[in-house]
PDB file of N, CA and C in Angstrom:
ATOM      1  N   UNK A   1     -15.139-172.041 -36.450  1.00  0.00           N
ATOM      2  CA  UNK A   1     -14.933-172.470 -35.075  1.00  0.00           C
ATOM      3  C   UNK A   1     -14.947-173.996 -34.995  1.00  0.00           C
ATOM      4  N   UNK A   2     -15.621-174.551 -35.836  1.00  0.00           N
ATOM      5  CA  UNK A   2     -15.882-176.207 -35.911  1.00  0.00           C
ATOM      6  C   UNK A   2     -14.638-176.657 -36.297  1.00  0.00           C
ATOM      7  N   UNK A   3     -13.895-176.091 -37.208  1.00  0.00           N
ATOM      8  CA  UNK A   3     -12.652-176.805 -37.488  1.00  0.00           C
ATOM      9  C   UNK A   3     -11.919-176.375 -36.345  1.00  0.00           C
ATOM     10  N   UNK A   4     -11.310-175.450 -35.427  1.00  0.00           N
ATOM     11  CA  UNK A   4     -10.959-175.004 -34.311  1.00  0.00           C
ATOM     12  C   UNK A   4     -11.242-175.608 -33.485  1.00  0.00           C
ATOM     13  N   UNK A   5     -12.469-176.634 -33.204  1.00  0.00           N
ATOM     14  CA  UNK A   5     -12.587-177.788 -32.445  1.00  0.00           C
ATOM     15  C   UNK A   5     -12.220-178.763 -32.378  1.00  0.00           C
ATOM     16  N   UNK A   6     -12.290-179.411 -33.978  1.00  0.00           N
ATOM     17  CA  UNK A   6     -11.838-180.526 -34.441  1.00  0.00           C
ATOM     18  C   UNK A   6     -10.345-180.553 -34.305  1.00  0.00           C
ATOM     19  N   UNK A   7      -9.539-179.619 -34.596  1.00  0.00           N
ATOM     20  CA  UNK A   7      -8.258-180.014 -34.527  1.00  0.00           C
ATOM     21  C   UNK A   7      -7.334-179.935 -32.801  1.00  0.00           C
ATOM     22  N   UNK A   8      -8.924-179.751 -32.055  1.00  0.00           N
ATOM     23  CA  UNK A   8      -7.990-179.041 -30.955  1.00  0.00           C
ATOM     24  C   UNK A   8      -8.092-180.816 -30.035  1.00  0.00           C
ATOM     25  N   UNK A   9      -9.567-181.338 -30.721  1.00  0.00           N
ATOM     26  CA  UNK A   9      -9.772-182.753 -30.139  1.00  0.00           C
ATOM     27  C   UNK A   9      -9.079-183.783 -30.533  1.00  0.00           C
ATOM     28  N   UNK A  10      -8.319-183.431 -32.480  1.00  0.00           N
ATOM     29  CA  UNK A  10      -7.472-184.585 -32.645  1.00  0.00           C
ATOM     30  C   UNK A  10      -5.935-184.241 -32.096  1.00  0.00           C
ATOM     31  N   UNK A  11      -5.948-183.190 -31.439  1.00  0.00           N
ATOM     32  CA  UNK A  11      -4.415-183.418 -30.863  1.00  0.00           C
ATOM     33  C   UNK A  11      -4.177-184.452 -29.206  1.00  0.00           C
ATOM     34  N   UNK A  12      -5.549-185.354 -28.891  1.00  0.00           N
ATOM     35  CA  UNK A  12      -5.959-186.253 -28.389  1.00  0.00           C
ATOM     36  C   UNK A  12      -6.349-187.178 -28.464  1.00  0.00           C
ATOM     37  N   UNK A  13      -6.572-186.867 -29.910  1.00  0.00           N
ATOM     38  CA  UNK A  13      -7.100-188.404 -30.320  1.00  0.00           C
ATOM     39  C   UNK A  13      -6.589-189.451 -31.513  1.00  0.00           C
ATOM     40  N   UNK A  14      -5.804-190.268 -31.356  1.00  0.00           N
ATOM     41  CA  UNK A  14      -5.240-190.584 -32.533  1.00  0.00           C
ATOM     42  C   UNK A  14      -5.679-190.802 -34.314  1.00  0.00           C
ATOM     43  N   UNK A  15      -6.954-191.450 -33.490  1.00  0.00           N
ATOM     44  CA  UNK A  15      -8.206-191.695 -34.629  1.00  0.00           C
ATOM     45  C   UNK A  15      -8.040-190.182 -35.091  1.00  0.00           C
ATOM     46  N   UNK A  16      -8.830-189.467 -34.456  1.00  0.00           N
ATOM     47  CA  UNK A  16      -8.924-187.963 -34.910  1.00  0.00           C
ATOM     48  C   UNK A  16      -8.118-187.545 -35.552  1.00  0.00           C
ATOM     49  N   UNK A  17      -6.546-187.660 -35.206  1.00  0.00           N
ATOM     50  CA  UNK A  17      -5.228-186.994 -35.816  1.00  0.00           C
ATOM     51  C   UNK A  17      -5.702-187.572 -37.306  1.00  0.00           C
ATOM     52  N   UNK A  18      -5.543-188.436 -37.490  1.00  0.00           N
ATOM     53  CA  UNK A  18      -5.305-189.566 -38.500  1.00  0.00           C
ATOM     54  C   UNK A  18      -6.198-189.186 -39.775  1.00  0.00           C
ATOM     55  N   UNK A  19      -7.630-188.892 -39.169  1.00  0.00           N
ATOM     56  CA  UNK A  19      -8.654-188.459 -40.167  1.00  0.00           C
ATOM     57  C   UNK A  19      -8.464-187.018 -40.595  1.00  0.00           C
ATOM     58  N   UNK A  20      -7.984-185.939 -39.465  1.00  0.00           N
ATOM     59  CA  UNK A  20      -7.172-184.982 -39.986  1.00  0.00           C
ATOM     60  C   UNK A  20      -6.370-184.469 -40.580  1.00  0.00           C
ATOM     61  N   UNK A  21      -5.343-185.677 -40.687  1.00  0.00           N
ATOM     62  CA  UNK A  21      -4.515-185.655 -41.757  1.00  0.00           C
ATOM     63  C   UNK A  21      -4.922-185.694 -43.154  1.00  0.00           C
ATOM     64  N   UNK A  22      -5.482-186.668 -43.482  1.00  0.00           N
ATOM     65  CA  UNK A  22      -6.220-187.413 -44.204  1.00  0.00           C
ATOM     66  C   UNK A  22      -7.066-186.077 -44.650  1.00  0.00           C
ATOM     67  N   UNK A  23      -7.770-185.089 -44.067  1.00  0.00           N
ATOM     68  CA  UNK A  23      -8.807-184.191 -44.761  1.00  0.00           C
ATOM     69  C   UNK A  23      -7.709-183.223 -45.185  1.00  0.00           C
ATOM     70  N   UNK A  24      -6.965-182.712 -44.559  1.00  0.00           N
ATOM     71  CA  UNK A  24      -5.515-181.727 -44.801  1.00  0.00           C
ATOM     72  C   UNK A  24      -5.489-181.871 -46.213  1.00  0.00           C
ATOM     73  N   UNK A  25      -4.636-183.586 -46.418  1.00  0.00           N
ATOM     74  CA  UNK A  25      -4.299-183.876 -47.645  1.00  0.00           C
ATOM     75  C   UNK A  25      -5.403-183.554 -48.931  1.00  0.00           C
ATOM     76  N   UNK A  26      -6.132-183.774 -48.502  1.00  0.00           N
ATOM     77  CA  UNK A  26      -7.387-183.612 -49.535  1.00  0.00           C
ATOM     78  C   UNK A  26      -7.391-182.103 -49.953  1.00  0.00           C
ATOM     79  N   UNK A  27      -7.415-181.192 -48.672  1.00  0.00           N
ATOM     80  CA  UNK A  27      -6.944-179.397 -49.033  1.00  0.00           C
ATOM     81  C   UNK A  27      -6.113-179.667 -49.881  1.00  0.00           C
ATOM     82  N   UNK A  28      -5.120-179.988 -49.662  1.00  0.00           N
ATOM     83  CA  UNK A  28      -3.433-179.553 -50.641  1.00  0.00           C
ATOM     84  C   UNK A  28      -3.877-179.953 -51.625  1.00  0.00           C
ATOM     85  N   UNK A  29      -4.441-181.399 -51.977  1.00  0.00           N
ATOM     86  CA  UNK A  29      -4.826-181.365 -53.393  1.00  0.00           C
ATOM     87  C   UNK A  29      -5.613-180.792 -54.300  1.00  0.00           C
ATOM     88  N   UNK A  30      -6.575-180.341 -53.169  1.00  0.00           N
ATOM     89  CA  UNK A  30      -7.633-178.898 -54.063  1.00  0.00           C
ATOM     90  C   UNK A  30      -6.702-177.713 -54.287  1.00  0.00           C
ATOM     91  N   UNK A  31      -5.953-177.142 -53.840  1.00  0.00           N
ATOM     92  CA  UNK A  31      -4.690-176.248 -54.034  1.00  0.00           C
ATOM     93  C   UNK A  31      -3.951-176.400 -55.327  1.00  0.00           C
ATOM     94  N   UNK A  32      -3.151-177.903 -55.088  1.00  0.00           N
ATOM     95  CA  UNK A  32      -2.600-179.055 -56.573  1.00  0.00           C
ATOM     96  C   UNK A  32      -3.055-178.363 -57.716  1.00  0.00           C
ATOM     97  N   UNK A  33      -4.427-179.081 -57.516  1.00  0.00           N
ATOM     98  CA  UNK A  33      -5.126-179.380 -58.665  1.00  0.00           C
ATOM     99  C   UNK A  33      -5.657-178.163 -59.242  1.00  0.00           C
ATOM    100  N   UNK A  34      -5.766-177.342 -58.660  1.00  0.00           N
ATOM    101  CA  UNK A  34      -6.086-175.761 -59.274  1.00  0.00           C
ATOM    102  C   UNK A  34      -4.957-175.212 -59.437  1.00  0.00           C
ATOM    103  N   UNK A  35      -3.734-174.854 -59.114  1.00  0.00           N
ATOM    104  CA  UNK A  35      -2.808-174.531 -59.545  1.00  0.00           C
ATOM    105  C   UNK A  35      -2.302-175.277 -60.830  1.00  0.00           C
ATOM    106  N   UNK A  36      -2.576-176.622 -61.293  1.00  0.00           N
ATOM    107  CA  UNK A  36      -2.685-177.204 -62.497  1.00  0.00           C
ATOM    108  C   UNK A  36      -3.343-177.098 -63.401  1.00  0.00           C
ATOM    109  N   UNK A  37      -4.564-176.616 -62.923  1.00  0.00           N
ATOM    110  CA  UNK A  37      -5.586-176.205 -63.807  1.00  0.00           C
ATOM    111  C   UNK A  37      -5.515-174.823 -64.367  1.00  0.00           C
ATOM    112  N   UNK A  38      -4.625-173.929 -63.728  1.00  0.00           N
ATOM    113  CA  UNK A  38      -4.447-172.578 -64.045  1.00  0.00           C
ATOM    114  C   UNK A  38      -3.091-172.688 -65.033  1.00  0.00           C
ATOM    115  N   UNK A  39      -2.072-173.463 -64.869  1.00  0.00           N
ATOM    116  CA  UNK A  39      -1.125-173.717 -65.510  1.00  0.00           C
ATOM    117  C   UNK A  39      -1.610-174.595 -67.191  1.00  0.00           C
ATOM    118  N   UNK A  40      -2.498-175.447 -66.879  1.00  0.00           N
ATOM    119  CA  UNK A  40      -2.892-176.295 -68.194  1.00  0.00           C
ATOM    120  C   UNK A  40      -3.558-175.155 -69.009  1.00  0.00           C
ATOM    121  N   UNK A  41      -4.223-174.139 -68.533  1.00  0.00           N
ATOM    122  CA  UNK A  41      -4.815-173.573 -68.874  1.00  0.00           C
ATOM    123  C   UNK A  41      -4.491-171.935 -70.054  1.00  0.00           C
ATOM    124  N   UNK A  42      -2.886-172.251 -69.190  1.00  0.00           N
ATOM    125  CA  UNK A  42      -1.797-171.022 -69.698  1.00  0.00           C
ATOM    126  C   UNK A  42      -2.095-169.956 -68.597  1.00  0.00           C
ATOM    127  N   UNK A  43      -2.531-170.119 -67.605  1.00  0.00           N
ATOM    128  CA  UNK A  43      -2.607-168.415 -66.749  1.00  0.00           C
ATOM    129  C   UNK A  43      -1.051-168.222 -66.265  1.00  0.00           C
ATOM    130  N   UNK A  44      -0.651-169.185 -65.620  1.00  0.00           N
ATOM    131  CA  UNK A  44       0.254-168.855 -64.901  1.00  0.00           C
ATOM    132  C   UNK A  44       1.640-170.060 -65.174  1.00  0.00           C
ATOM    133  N   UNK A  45       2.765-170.072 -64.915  1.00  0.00           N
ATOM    134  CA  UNK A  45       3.695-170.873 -65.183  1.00  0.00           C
ATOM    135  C   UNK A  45       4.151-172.397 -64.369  1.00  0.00           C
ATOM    136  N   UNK A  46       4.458-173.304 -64.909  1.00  0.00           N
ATOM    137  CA  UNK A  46       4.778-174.270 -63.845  1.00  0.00           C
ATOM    138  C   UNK A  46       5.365-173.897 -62.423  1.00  0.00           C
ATOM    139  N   UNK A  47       4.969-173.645 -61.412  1.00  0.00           N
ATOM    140  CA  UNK A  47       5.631-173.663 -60.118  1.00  0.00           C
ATOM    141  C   UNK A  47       6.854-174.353 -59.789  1.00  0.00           C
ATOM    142  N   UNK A  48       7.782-174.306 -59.406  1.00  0.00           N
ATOM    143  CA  UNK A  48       8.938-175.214 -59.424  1.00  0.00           C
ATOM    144  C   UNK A  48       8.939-176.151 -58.282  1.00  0.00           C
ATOM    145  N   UNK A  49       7.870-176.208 -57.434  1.00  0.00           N
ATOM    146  CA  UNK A  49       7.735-176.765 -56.290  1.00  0.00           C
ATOM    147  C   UNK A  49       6.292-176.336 -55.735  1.00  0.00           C
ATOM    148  N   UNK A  50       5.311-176.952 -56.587  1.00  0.00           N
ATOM    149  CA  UNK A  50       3.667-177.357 -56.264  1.00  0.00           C
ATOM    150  C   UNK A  50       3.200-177.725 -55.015  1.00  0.00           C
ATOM    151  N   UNK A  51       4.097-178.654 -54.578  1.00  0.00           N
ATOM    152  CA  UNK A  51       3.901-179.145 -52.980  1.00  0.00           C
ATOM    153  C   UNK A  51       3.857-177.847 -51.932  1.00  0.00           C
ATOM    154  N   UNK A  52       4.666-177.190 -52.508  1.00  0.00           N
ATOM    155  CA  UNK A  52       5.202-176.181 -51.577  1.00  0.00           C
ATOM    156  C   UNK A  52       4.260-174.777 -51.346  1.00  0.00           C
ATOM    157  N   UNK A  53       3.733-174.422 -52.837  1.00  0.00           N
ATOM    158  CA  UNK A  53       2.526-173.539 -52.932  1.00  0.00           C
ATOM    159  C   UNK A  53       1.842-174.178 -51.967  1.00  0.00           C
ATOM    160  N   UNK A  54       0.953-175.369 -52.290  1.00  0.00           N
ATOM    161  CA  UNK A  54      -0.182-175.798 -51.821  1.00  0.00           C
ATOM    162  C   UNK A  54      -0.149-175.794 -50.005  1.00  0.00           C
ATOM    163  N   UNK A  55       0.957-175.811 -49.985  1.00  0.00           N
ATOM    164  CA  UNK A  55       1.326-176.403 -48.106  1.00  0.00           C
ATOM    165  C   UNK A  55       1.359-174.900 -47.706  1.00  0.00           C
ATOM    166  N   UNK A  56       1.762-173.791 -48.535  1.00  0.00           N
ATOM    167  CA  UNK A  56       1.851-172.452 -47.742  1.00  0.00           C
ATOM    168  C   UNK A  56       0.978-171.486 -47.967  1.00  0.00           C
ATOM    169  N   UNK A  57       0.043-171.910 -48.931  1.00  0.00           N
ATOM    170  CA  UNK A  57      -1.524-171.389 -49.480  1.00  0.00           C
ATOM    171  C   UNK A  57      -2.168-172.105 -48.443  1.00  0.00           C
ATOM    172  N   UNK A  58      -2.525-173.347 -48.064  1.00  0.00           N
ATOM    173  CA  UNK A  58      -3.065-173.910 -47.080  1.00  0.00           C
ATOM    174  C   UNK A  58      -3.098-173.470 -45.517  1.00  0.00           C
ATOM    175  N   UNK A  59      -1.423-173.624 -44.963  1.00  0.00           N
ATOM    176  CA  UNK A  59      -1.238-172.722 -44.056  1.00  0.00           C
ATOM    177  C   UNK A  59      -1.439-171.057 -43.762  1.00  0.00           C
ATOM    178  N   UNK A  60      -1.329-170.178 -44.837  1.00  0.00           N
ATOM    179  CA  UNK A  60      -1.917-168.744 -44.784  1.00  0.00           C
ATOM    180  C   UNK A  60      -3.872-168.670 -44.394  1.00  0.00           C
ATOM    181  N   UNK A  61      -4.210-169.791 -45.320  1.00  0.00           N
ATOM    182  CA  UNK A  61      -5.547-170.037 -45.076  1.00  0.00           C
ATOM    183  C   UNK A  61      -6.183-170.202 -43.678  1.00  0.00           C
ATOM    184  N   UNK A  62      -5.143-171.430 -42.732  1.00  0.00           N
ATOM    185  CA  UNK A  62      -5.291-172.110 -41.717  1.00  0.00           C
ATOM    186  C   UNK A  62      -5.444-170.688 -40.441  1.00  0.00           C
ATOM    187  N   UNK A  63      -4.201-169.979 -40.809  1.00  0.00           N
ATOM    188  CA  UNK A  63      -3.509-169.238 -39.668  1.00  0.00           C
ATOM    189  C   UNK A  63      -4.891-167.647 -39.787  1.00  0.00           C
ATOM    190  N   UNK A  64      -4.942-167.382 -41.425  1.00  0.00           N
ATOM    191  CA  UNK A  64      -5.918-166.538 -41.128  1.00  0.00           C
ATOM    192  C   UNK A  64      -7.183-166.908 -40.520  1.00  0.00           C
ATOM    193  N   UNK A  65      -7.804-168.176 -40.744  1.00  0.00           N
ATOM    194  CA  UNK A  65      -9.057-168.465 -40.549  1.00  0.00           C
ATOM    195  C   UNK A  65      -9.391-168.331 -39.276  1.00  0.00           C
ATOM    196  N   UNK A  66      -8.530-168.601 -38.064  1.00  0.00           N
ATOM    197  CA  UNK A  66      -7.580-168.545 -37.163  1.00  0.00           C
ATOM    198  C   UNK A  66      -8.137-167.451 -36.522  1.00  0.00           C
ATOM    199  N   UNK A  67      -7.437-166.362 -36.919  1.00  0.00           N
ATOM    200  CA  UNK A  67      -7.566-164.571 -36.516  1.00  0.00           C
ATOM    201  C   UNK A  67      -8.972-164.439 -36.749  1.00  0.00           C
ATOM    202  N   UNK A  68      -9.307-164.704 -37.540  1.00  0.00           N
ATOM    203  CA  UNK A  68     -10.837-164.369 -38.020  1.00  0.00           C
ATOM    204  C   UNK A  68     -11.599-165.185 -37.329  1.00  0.00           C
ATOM    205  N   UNK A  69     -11.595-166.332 -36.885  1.00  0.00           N
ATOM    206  CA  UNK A  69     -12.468-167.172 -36.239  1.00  0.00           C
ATOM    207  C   UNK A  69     -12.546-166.341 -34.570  1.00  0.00           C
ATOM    208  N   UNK A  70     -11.309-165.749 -33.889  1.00  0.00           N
ATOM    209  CA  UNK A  70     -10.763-165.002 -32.882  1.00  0.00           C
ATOM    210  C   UNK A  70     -11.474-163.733 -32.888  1.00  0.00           C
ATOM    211  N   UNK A  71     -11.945-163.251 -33.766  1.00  0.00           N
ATOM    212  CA  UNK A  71     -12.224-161.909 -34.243  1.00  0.00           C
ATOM    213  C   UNK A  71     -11.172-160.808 -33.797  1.00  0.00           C
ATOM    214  N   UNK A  72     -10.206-160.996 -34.210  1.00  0.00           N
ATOM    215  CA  UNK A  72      -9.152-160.369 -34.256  1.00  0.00           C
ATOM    216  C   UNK A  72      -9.000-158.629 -34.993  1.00  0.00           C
ATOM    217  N   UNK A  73      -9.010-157.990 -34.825  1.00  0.00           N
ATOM    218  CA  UNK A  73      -9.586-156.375 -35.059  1.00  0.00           C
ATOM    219  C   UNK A  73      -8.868-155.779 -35.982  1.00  0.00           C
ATOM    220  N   UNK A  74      -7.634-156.458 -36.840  1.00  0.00           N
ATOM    221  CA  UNK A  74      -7.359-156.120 -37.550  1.00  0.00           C
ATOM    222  C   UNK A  74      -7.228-157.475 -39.230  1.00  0.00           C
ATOM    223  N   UNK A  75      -8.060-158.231 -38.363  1.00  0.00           N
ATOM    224  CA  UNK A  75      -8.166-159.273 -39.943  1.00  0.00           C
ATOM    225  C   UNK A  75      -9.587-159.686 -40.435  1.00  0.00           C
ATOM    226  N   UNK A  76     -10.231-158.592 -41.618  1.00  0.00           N
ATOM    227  CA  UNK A  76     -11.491-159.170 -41.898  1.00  0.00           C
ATOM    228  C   UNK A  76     -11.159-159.760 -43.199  1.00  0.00           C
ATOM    229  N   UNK A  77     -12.443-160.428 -43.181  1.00  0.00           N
ATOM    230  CA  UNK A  77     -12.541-161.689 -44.360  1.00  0.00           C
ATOM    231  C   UNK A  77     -11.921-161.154 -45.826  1.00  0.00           C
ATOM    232  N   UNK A  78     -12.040-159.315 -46.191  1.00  0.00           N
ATOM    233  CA  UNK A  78     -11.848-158.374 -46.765  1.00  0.00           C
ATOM    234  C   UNK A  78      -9.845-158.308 -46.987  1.00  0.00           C
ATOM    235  N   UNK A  79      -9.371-158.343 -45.388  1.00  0.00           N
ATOM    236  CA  UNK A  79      -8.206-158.192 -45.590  1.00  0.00           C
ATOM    237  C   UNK A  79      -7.582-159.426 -45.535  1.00  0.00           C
ATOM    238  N   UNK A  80      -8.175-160.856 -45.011  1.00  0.00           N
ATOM    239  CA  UNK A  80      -7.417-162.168 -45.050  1.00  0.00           C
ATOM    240  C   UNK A  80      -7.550-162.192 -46.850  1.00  0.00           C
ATOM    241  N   UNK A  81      -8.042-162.009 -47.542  1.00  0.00           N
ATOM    242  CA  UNK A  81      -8.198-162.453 -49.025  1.00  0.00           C
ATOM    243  C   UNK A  81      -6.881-161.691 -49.529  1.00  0.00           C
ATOM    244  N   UNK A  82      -6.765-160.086 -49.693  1.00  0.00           N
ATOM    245  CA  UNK A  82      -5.987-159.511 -49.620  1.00  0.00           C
ATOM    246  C   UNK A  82      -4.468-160.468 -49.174  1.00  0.00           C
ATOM    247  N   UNK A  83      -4.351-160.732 -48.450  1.00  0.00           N
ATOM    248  CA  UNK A  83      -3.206-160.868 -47.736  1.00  0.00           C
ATOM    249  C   UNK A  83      -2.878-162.326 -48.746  1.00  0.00           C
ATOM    250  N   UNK A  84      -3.997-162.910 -48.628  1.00  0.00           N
ATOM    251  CA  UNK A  84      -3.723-164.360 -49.787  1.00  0.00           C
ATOM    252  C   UNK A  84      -3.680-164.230 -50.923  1.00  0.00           C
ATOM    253  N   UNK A  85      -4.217-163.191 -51.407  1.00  0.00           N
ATOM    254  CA  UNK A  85      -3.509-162.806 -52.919  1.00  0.00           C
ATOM    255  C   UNK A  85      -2.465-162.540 -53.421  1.00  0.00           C
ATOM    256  N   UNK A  86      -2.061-161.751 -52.150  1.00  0.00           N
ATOM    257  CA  UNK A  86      -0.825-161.385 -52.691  1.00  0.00           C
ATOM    258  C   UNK A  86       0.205-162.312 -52.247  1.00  0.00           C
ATOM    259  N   UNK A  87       0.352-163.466 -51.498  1.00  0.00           N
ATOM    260  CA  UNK A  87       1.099-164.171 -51.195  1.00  0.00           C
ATOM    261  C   UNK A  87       1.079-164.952 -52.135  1.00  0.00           C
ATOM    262  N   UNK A  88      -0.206-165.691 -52.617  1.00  0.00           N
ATOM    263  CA  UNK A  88      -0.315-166.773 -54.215  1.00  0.00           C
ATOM    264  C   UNK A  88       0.493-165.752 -55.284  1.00  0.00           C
ATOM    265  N   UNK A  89       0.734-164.335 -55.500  1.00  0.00           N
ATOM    266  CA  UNK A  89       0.581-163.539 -56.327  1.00  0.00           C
ATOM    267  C   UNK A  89       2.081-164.085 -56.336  1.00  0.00           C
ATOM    268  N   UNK A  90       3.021-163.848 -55.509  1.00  0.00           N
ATOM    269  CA  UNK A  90       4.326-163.599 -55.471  1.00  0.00           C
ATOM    270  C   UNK A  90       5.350-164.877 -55.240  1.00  0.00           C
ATOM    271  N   UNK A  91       4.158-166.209 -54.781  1.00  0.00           N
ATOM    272  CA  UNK A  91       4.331-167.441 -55.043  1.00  0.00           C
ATOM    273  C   UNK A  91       4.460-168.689 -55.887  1.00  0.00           C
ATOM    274  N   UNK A  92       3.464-167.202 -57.211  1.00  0.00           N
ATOM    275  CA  UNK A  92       2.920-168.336 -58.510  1.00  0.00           C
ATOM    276  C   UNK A  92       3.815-167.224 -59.457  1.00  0.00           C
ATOM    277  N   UNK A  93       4.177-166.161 -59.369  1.00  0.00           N
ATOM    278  CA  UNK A  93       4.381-165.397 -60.306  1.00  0.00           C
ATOM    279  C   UNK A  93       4.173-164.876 -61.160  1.00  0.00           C
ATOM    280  N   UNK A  94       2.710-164.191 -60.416  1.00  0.00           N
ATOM    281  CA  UNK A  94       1.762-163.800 -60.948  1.00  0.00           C
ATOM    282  C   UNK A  94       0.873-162.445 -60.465  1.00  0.00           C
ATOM    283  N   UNK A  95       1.222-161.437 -60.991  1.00  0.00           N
ATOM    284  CA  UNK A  95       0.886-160.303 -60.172  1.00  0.00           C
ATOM    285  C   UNK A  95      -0.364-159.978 -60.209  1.00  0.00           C
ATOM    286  N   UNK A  96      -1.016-160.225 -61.288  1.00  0.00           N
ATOM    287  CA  UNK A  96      -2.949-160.492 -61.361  1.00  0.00           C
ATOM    288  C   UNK A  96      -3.289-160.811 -60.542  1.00  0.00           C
ATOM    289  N   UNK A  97      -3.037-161.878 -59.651  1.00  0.00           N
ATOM    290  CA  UNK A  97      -3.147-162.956 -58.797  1.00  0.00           C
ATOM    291  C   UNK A  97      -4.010-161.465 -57.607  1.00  0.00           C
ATOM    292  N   UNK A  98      -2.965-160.690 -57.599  1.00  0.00           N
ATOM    293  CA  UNK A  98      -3.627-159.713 -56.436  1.00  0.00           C
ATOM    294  C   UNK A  98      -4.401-158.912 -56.702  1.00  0.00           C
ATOM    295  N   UNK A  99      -4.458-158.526 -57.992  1.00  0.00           N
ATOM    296  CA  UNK A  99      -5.876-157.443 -57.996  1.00  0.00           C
ATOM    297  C   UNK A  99      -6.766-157.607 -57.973  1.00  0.00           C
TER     298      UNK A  99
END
């Protein structure tokens, strides 16, 4: 709910926007950087567009956290994971990814 605040105050506040951005970016690179780390590692294959995982792993994250923060009656913490597995699964090309 705290982040549900924060972003609802920086769409007023420029400062706010700004530092929001700024923490966003920092997500995508925890995304990055583990998807690199799984690749250096041999799990999974170069992505052909890293930016693009990270921005739509981020956003699935955002939008579930979202429903769940809502308590929304058909998204528990059980089925948002689910739902992100299998989206990284079919994103990274990697069908492990979901089981």
């Amino acid at each position: 709910m705290l982040w549900v605040e924060y972003w609802r105050t920086a769409l007023r506040d420029e400062e706010l926007a700004a530092e929001s951005i700024a923490a966003y970016d920092g997500w995508l690179q925890l995304v990055r950087d583990a998807v690199q780390g799984a690749v250096a590692a041999g799990l999974i294959a170069q992505p052909p567009d890293i930016d693009q995982v990270a921005q739509g792993a981020c956003a699935i994250a955002d939008g579930l956290g979202i429903q769940i923060a809502l308590h929304h009656p058909g998204i528990t913490w059980d089925r948002a994971s689910a739902i992100t597995r299998a989206w990284l699964a079919a994103a990274l090309d990697c069908p492990a990814i979901s089981d």
